[in-house]
N, C-alpha and C. Protein backbone atom coordinates (compact mmCIF):
# COMPACT_ATOMS: atom_id res chain seq x y z
N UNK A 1 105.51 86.13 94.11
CA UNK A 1 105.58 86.95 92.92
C UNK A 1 106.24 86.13 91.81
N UNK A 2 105.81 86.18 90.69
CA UNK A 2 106.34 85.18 89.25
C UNK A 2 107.31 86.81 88.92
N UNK A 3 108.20 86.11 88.22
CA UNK A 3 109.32 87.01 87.46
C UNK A 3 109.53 85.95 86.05
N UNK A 4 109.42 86.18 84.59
CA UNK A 4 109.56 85.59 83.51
C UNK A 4 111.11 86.17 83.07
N UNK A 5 111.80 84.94 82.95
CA UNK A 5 113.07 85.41 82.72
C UNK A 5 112.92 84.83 80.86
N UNK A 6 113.58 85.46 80.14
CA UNK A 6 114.14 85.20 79.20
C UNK A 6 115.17 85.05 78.12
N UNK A 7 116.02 84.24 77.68
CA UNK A 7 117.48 84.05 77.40
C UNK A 7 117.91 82.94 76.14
N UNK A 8 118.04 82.82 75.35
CA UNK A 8 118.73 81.98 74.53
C UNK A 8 116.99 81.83 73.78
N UNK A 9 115.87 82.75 73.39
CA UNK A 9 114.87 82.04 72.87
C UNK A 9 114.68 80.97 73.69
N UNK A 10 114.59 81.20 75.36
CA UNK A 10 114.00 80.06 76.02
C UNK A 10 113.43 81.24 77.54
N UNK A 11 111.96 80.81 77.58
CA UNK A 11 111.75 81.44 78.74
C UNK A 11 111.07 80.44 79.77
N UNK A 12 111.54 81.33 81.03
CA UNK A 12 110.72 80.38 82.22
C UNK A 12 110.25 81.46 83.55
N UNK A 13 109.32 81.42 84.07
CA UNK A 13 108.94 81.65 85.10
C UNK A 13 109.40 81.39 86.56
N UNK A 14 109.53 82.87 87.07
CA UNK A 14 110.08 81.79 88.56
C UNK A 14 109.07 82.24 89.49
N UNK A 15 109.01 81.71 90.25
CA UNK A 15 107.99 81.87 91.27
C UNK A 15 108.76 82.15 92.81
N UNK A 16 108.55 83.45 92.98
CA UNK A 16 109.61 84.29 94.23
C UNK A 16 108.93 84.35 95.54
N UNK A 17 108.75 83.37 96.83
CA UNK A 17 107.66 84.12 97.61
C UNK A 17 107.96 85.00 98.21
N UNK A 18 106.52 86.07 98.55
CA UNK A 18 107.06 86.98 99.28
C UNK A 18 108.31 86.81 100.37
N UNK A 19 107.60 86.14 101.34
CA UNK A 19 108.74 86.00 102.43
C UNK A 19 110.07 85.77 102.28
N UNK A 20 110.48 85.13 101.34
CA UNK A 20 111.74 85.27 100.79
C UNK A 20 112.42 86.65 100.22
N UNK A 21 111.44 87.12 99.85
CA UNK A 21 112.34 88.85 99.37
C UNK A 21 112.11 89.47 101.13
N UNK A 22 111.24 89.63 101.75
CA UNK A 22 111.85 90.12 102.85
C UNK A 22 112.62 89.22 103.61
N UNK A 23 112.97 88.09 104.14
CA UNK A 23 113.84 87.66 104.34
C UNK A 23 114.72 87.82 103.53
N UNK A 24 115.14 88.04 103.00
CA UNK A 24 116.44 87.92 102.33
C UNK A 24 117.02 89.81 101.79
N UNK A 25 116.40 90.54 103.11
CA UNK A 25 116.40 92.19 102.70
C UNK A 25 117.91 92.16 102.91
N UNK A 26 118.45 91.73 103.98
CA UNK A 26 119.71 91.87 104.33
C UNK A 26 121.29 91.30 103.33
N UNK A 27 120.60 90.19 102.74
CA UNK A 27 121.50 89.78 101.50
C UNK A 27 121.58 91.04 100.66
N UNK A 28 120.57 91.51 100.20
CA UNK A 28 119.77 92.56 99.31
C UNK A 28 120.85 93.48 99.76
N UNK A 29 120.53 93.93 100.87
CA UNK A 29 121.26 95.18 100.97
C UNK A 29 123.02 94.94 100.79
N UNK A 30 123.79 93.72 101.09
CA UNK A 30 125.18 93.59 100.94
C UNK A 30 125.24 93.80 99.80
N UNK A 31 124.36 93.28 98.92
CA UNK A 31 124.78 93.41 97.38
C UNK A 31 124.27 94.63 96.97
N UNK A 32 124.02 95.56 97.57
CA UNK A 32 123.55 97.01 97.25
C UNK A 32 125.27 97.44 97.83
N UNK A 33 125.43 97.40 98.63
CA UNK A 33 127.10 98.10 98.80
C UNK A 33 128.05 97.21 98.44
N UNK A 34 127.90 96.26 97.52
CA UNK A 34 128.79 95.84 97.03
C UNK A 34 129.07 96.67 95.35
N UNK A 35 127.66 96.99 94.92
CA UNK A 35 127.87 98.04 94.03
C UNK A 35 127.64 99.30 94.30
N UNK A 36 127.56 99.54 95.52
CA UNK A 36 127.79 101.41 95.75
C UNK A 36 129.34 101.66 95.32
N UNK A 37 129.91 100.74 95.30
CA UNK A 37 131.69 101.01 95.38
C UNK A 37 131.51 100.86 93.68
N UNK A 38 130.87 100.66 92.50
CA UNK A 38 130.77 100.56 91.31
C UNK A 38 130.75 99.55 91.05
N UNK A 39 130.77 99.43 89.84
CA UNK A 39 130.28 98.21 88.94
C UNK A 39 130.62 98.06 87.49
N UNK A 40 131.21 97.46 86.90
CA UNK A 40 131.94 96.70 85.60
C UNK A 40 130.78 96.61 84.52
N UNK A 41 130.07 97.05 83.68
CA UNK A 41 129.13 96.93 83.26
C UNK A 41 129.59 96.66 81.32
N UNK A 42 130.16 95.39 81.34
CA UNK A 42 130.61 94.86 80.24
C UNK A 42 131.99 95.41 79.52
N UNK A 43 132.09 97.12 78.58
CA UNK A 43 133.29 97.45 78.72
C UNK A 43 133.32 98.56 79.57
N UNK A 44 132.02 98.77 80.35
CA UNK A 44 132.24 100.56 80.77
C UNK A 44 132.69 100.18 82.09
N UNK A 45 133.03 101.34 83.06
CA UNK A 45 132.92 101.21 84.12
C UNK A 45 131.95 101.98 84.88
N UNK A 46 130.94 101.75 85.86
CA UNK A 46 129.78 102.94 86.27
C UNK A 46 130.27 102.84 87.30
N UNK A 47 130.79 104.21 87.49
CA UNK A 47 130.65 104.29 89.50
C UNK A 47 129.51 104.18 90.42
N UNK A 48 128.31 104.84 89.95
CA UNK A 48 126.75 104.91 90.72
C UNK A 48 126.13 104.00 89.95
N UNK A 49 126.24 102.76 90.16
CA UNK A 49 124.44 102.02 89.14
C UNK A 49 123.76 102.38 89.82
N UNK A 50 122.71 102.56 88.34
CA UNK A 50 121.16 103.20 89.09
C UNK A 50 120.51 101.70 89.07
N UNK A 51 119.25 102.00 89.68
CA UNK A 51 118.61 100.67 90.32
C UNK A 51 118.57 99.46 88.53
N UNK A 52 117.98 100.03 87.68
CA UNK A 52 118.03 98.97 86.32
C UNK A 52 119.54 98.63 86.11
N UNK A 53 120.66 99.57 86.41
CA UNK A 53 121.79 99.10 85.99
C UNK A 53 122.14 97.78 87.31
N UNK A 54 121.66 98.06 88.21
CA UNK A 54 121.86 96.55 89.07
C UNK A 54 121.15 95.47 89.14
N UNK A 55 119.83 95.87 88.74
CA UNK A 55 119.29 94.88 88.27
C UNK A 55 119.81 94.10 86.75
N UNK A 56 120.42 94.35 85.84
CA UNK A 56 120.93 93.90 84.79
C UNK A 56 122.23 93.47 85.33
N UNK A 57 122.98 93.46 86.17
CA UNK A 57 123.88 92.70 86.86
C UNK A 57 123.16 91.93 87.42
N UNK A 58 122.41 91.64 88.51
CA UNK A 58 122.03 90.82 88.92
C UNK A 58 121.40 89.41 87.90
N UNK A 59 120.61 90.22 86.56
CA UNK A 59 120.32 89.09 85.62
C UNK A 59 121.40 88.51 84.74
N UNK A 60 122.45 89.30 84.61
CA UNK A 60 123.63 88.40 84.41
C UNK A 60 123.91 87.30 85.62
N UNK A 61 124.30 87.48 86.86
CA UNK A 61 124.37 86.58 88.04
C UNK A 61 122.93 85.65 87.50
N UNK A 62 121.75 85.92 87.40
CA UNK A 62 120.22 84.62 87.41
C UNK A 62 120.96 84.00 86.04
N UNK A 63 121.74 84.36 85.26
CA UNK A 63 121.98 83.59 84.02
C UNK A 63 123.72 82.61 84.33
N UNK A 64 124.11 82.78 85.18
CA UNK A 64 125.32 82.13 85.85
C UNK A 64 124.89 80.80 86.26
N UNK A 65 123.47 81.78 87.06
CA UNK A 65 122.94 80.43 88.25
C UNK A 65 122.15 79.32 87.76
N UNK A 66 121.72 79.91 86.23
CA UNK A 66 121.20 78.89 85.11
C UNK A 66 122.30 78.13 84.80
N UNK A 67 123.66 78.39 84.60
CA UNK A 67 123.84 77.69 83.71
C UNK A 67 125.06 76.69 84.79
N UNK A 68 124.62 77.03 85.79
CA UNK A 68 125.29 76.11 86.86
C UNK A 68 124.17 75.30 87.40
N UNK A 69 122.97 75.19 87.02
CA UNK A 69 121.67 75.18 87.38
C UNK A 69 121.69 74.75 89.51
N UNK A 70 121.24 76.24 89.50
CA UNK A 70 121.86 76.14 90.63
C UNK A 70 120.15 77.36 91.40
N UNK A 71 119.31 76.47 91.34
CA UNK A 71 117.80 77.18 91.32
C UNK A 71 117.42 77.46 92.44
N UNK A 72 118.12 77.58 93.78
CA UNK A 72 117.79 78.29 94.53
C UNK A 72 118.43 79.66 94.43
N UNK A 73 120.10 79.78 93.88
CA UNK A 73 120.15 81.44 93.63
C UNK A 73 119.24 82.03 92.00
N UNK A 74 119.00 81.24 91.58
CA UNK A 74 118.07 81.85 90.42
C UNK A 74 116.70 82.34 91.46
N UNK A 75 115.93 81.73 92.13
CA UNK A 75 115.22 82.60 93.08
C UNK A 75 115.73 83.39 93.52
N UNK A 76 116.53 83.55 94.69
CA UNK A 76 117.24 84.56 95.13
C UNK A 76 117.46 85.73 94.56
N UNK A 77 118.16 85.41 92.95
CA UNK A 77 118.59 86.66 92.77
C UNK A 77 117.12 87.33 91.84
N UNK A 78 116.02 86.43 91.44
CA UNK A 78 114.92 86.90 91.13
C UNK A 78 114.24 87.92 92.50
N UNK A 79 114.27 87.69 93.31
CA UNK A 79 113.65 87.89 94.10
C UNK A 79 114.16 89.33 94.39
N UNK A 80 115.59 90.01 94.05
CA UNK A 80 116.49 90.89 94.36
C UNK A 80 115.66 91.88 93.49
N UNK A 81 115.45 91.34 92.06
CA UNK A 81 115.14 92.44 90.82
C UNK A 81 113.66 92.52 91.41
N UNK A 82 112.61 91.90 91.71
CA UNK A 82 111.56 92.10 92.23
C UNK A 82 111.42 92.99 93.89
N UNK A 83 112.67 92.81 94.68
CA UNK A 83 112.61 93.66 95.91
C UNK A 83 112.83 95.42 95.37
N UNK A 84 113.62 95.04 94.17
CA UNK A 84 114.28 96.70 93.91
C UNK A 84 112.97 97.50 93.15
N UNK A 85 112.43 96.49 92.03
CA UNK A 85 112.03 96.97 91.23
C UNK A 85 110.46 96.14 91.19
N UNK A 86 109.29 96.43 92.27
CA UNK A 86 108.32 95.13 92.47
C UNK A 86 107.54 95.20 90.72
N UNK A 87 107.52 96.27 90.66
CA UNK A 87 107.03 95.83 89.10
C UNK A 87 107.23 95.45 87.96
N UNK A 88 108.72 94.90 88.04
CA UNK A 88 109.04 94.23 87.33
C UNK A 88 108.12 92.89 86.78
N UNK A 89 107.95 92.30 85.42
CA UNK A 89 107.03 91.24 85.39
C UNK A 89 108.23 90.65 84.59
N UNK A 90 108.94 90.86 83.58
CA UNK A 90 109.69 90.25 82.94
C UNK A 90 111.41 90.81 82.96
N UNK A 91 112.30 89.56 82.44
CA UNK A 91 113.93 90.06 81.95
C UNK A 91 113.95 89.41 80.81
N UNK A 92 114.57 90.34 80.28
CA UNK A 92 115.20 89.55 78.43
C UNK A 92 116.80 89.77 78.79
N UNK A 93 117.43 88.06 79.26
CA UNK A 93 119.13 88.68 79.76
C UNK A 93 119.52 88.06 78.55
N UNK A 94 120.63 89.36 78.44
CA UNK A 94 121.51 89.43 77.32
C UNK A 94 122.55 88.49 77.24
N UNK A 95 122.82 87.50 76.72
CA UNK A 95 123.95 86.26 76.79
C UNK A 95 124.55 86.44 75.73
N UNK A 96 125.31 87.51 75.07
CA UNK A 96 126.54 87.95 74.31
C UNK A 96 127.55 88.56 75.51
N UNK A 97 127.12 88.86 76.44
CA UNK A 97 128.06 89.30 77.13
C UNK A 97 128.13 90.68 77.77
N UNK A 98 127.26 91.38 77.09
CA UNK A 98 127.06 93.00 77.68
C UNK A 98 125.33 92.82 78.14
N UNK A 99 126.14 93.23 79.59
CA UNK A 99 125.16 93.20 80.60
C UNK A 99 124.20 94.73 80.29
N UNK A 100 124.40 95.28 79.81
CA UNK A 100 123.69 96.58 79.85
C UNK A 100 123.02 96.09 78.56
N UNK A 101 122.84 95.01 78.06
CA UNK A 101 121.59 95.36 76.76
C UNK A 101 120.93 93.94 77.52
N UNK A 102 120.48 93.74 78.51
CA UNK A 102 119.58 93.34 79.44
C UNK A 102 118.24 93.95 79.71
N UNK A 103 117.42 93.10 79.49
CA UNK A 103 115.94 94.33 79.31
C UNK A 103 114.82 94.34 80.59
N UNK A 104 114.78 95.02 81.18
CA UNK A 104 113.43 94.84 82.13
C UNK A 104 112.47 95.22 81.83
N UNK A 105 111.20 94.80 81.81
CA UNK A 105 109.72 95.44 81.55
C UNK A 105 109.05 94.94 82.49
N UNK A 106 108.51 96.35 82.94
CA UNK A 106 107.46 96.47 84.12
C UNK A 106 105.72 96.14 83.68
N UNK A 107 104.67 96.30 84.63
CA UNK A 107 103.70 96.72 84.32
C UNK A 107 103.29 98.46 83.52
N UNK A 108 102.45 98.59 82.77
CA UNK A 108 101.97 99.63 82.41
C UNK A 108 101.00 100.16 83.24
């Protein structure tokens, strides 16, 4: 599965294989109860993220792993927003710092 990330007016494609999002269900799920306990979402605090609010954490984390260029968790954590959300086709991550104006767009 391709996921188009986009950030700083620079985009790139990642290319997620399947087998890697199911392999990697069990990572998936730690980081699902790592935010059942809540989540920091720039100044707010959310106790329940809903599935886009973790996926916009997670594209903050794919924008970490950019800039550590560190491209096997940029798969990885592509692969997370595509296990939660398969129709996801694109992210526009927000690099001011608030993770909640992070954009996902699906198919129509």
């Amino acid at each position: 599965m391709i996921l188009s990330l986009t950030f700083d007016d620079k985009s790139f494609d990642v290319d997620v294989p399947d087998a890697l999002i199911k392999d990697a269900e069990d990572f998936y799920q730690k980081m699902d109860a790592d935010m059942d306990k809540g989540w920091q979402l720039s100044r707010e605090w959310v106790s329940h993220p809903t599935i886009e609010q973790r996926c916009q954490v997670v594209a903050d984390k794919i924008l970490d792993a950019f800039n550590d260029q560190k491209e096997d968790m940029i798969i990885l954590f592509s692969g997370y927003i595509l296990s939660r959300i398969p129709e996801c086709k694109k992210v526009v991550i927000d690099t001011s710092g608030d993770i909640s104006q992070s954009q996902l767009f699906v198919d129509a």
